[in-house]
C-alpha atoms as a PDB file:
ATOM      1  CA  UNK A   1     -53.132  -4.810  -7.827  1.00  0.00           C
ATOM      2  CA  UNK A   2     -55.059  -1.777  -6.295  1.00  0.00           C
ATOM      3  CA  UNK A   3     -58.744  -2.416  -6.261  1.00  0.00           C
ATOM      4  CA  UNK A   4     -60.046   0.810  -8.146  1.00  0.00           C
ATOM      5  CA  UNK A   5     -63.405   0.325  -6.057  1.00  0.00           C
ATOM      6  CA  UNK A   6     -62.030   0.080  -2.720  1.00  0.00           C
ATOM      7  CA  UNK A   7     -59.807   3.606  -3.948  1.00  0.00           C
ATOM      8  CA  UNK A   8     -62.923   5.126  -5.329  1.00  0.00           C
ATOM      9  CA  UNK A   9     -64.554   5.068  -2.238  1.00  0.00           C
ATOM     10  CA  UNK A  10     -61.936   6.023  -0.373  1.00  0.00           C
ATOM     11  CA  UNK A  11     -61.971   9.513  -2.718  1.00  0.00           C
ATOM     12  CA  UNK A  12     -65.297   9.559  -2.382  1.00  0.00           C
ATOM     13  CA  UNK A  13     -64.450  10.730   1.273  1.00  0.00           C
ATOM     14  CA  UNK A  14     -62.664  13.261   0.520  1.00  0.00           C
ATOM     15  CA  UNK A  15     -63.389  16.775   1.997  1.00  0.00           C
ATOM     16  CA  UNK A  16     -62.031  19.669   0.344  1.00  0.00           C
ATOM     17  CA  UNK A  17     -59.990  19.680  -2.735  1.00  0.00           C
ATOM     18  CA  UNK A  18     -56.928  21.885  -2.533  1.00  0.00           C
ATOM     19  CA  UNK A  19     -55.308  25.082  -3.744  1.00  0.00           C
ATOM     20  CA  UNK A  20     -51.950  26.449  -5.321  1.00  0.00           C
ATOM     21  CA  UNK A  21     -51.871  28.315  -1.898  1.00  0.00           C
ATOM     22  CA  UNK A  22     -51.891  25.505   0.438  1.00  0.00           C
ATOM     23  CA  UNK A  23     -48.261  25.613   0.398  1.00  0.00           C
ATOM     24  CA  UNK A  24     -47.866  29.496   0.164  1.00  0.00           C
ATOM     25  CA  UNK A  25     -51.114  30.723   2.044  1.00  0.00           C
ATOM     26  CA  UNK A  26     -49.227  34.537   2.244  1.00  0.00           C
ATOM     27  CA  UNK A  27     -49.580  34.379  -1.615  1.00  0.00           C
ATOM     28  CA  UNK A  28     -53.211  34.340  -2.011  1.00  0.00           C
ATOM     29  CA  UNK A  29     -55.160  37.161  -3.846  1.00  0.00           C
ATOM     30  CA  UNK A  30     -58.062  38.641  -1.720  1.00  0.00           C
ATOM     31  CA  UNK A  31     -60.371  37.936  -5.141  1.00  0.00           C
ATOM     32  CA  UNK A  32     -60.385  35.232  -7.541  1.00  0.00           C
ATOM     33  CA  UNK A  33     -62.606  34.789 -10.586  1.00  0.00           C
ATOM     34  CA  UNK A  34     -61.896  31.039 -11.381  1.00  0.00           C
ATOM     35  CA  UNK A  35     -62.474  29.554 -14.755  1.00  0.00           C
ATOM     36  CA  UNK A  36     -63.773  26.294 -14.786  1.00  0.00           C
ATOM     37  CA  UNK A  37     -61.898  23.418 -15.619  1.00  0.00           C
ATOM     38  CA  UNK A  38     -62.196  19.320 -15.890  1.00  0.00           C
ATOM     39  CA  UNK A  39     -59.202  16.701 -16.200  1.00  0.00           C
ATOM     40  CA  UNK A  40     -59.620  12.956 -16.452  1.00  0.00           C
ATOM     41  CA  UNK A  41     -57.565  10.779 -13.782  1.00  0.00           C
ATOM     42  CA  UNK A  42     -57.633   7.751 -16.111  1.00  0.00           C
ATOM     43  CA  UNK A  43     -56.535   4.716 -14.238  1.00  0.00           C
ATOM     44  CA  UNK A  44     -55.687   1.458 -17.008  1.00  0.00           C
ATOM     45  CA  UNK A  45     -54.350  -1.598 -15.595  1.00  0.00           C
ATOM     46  CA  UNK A  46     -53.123  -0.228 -12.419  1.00  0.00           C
ATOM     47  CA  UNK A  47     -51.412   2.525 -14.136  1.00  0.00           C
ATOM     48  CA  UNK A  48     -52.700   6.527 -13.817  1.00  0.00           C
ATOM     49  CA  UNK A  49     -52.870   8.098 -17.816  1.00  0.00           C
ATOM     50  CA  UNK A  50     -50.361  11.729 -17.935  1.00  0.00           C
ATOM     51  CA  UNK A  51     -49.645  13.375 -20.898  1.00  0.00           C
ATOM     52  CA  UNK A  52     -46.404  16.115 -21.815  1.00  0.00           C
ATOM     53  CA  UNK A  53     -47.869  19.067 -23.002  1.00  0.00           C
ATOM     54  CA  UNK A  54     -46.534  20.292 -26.263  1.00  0.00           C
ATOM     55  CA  UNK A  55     -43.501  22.212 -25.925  1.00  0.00           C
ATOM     56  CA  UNK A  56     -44.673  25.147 -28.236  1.00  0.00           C
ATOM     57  CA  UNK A  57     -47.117  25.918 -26.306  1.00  0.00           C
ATOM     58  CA  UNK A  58     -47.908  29.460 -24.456  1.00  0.00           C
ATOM     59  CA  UNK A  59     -49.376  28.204 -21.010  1.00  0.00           C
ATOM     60  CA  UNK A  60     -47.282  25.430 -19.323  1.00  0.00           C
ATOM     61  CA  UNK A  61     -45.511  24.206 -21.874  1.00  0.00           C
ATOM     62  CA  UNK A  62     -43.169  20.257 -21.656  1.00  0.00           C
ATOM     63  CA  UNK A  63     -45.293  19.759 -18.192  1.00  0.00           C
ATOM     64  CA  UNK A  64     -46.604  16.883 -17.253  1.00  0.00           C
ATOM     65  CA  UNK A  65     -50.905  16.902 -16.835  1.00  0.00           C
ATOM     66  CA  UNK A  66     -53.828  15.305 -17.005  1.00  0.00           C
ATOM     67  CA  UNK A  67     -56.100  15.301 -20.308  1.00  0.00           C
ATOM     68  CA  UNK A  68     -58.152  18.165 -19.576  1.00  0.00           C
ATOM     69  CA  UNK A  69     -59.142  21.890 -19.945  1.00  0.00           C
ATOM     70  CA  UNK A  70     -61.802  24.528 -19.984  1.00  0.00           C
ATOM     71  CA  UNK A  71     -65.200  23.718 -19.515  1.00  0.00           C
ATOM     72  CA  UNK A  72     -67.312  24.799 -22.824  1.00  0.00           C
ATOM     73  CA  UNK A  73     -70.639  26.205 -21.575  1.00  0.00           C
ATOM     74  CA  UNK A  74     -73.262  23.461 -20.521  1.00  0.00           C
ATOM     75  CA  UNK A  75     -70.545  21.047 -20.288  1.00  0.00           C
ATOM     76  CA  UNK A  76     -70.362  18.751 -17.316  1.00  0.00           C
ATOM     77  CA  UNK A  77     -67.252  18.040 -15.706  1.00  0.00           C
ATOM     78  CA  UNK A  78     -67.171  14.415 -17.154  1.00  0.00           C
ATOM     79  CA  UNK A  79     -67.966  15.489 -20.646  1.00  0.00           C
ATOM     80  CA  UNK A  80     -64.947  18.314 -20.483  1.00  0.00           C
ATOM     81  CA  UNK A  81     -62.791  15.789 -19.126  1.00  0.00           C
ATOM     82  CA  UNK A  82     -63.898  13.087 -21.912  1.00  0.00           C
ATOM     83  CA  UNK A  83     -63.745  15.382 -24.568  1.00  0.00           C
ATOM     84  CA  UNK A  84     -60.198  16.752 -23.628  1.00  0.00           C
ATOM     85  CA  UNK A  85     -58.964  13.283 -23.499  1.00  0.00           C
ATOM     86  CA  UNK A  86     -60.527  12.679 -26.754  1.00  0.00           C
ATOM     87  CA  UNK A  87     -59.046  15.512 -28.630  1.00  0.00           C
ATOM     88  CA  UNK A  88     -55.616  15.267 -26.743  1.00  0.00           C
ATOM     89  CA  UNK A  89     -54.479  11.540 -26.864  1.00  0.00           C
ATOM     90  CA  UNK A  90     -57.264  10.423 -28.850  1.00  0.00           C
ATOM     91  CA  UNK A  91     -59.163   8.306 -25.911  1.00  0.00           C
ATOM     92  CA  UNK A  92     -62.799   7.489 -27.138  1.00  0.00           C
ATOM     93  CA  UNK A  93     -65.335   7.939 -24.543  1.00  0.00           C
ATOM     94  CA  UNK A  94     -66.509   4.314 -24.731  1.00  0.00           C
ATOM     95  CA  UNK A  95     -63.161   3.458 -23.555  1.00  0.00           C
ATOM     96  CA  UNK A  96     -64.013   5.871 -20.416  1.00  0.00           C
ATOM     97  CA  UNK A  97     -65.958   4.686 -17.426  1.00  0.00           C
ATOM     98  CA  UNK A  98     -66.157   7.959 -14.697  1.00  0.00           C
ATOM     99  CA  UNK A  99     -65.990   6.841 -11.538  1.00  0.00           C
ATOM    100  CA  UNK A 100     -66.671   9.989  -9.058  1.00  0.00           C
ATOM    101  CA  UNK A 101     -65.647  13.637  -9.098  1.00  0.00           C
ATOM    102  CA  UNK A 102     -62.560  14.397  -6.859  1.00  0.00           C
ATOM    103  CA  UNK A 103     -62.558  17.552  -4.920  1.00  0.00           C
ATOM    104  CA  UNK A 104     -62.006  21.238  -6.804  1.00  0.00           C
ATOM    105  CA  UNK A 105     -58.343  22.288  -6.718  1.00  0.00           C
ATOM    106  CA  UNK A 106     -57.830  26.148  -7.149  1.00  0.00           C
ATOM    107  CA  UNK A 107     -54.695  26.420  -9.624  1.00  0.00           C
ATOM    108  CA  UNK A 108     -52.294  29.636  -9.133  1.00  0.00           C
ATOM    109  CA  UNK A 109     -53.519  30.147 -12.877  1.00  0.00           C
ATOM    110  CA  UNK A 110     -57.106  31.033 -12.276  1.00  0.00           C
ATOM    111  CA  UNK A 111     -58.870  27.828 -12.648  1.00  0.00           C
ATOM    112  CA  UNK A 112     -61.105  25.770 -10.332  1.00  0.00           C
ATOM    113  CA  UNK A 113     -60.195  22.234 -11.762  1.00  0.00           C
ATOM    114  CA  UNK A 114     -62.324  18.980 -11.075  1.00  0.00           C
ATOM    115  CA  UNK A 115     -60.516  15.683 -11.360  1.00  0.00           C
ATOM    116  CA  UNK A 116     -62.736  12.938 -13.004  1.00  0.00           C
ATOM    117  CA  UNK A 117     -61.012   9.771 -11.947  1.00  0.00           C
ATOM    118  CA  UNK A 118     -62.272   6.906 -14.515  1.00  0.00           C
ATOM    119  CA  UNK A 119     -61.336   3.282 -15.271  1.00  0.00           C
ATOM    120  CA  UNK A 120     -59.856   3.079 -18.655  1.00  0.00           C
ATOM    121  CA  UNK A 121     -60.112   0.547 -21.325  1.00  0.00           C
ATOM    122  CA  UNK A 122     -56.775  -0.471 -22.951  1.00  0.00           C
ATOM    123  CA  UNK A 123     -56.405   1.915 -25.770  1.00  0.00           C
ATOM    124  CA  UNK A 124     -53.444   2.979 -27.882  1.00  0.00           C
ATOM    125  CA  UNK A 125     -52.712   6.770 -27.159  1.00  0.00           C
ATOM    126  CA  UNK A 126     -52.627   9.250 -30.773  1.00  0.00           C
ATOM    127  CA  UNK A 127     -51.758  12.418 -29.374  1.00  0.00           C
ATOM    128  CA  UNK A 128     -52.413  15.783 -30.381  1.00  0.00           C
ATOM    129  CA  UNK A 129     -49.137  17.113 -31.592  1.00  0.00           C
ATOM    130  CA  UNK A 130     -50.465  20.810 -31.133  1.00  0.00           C
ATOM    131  CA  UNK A 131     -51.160  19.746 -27.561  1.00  0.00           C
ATOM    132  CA  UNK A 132     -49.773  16.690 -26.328  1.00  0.00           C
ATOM    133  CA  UNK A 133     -45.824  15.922 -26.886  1.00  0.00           C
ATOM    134  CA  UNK A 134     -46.506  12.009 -25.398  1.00  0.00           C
ATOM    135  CA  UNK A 135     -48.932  10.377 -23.221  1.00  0.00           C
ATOM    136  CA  UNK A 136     -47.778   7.628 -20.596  1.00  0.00           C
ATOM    137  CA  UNK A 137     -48.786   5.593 -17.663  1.00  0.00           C
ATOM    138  CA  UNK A 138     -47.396   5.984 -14.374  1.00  0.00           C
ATOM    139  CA  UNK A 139     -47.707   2.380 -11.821  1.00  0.00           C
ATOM    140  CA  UNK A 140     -50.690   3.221  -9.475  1.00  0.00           C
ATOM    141  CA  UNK A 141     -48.440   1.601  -6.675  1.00  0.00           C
ATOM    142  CA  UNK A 142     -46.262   4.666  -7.428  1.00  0.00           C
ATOM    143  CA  UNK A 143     -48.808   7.343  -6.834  1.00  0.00           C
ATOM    144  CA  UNK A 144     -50.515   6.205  -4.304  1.00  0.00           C
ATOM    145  CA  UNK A 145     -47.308   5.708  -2.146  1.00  0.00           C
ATOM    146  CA  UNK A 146     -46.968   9.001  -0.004  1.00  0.00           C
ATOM    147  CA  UNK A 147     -43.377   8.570   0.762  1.00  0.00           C
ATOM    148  CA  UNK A 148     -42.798   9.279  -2.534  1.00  0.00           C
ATOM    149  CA  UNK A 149     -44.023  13.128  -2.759  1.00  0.00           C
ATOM    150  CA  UNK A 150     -41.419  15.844  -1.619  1.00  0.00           C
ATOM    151  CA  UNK A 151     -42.398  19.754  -1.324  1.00  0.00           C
ATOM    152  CA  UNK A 152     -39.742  21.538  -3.624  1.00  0.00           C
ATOM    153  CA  UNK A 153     -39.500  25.636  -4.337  1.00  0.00           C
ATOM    154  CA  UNK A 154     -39.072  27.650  -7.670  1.00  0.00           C
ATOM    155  CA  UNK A 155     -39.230  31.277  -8.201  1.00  0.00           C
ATOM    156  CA  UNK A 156     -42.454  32.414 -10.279  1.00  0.00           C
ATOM    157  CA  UNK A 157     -43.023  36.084 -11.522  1.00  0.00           C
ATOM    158  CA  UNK A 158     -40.614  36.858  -9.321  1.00  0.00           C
ATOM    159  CA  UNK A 159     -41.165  34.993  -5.843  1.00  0.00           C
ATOM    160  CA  UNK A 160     -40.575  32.421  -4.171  1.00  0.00           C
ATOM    161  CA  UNK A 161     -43.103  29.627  -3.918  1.00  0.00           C
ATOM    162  CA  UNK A 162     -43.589  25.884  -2.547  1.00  0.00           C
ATOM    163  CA  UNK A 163     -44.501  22.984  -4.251  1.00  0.00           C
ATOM    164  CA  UNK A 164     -45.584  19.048  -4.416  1.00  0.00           C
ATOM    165  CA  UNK A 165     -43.842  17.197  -6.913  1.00  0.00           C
ATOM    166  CA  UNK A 166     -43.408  13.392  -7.790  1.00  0.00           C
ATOM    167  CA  UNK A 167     -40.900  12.090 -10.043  1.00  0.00           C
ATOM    168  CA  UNK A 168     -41.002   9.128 -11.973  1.00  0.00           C
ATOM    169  CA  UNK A 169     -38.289   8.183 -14.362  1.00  0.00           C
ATOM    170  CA  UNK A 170     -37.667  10.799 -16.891  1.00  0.00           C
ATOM    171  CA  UNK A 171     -40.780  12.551 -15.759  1.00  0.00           C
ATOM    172  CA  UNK A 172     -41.056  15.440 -12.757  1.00  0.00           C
ATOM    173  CA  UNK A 173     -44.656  15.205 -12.251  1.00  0.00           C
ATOM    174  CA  UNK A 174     -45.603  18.531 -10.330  1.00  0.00           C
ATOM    175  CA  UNK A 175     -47.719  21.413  -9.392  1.00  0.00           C
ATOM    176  CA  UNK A 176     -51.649  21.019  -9.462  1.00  0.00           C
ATOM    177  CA  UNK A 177     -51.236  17.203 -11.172  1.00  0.00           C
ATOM    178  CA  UNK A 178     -48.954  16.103  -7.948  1.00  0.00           C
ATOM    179  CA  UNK A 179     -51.429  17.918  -5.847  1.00  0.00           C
ATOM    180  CA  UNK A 180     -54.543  15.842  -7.093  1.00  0.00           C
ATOM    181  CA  UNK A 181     -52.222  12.522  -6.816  1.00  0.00           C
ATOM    182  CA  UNK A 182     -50.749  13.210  -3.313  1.00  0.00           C
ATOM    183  CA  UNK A 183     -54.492  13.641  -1.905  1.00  0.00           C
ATOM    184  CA  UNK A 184     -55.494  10.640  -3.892  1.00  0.00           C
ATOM    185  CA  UNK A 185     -52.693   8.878  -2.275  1.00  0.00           C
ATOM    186  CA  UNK A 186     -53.334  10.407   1.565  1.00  0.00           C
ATOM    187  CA  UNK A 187     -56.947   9.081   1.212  1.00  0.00           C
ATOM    188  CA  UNK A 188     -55.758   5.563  -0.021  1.00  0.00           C
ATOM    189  CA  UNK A 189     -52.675   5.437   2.874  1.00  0.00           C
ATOM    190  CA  UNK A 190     -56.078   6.476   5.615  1.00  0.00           C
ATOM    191  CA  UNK A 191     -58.313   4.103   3.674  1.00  0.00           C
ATOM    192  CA  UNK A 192     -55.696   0.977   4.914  1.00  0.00           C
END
């Protein structure tokens, strides 16, 4: 079993979060104006909470994310990231302990997102079906193993970029989400 404390201070160490662009630095736009967002890196019984966003949707739709989104104004990131996970799979916030921020990660969508990794109470998931398709659990052990990310390439809008992704099972875990795992994982693997 991972000790969530032990991992949470490793995070805690952390410098920089990351960007889209890490991977594709010739890609980057001179000037950004980022939108701030929150997700919640639930972690319940050594397992990390994802969800499948709804397949109807406009923005991202079928991928695999964290609860999460916008920030409404005066929100914190830890009550954006609650609330999210509240209206998405239905997670009360007494079932939520936040245990630190995690470091900004610029997404190739505009948004300056701050992971809010938590300790979660067992709780049955009710997802939003005009958000959330499913929500699952993916084995810590899994995650936090950084053999198990690969760099992979897709064209978007009509060039070519680079990638972290993460499979598990049916699921191709990818994008900003594998991003916030694989340096999650790279500070646990230093942390040893």
């Amino acid at each position: 079993m991972i000790d969530l404390s032990r991992l949470a201070e490793a995070c805690a160490r952390l410098g920089e979060g990351s960007s889209d662009y890490d991977l594709n630095p010739g890609l980057r736009p001179a000037a950004r104006d980022l939108r701030p967002a929150a997700v919640l890196v639930g972690i319940c019984d050594g397992a990390v909470i994802l969800t499948k966003r709804a397949s109807h949707l406009k923005h991202h739709p079928g991928q695999i994310a964290f609860p999460g989104g916008k920030l409404e104004p005066g929100e914190t990131a830890e009550q954006a990231a609650l609330r999210e996970a509240q209206e998405e799979i239905g997670l009360p916030p007494s079932a939520v302990t936040p245990l630190l921020r995690l470091p900004v990660h610029e997404t190739v969508t505009g948004f300056a997102m701050t992971p809010v990794l938590a300790k979660v109470a067992p709780h049955a998931f009710a997802c939003d079906p005009a958000e959330v398709d499913e929500a699952f659990t993916v084995p810590l052990k899994h995650l936090l193993n950084p053999q198990n990310y690969q760099v992979h390439r897709r064209q978007w809008r009509g060039t070519w970029r680079a990638y972290h992704a993460v499979p598990w099972g049916p699921y191709y875990i990818w994008g900003a989400t594998a991003r916030v795992l694989r340096q999650m994982a790279r500070a646990h693997q230093e942390a040893q």
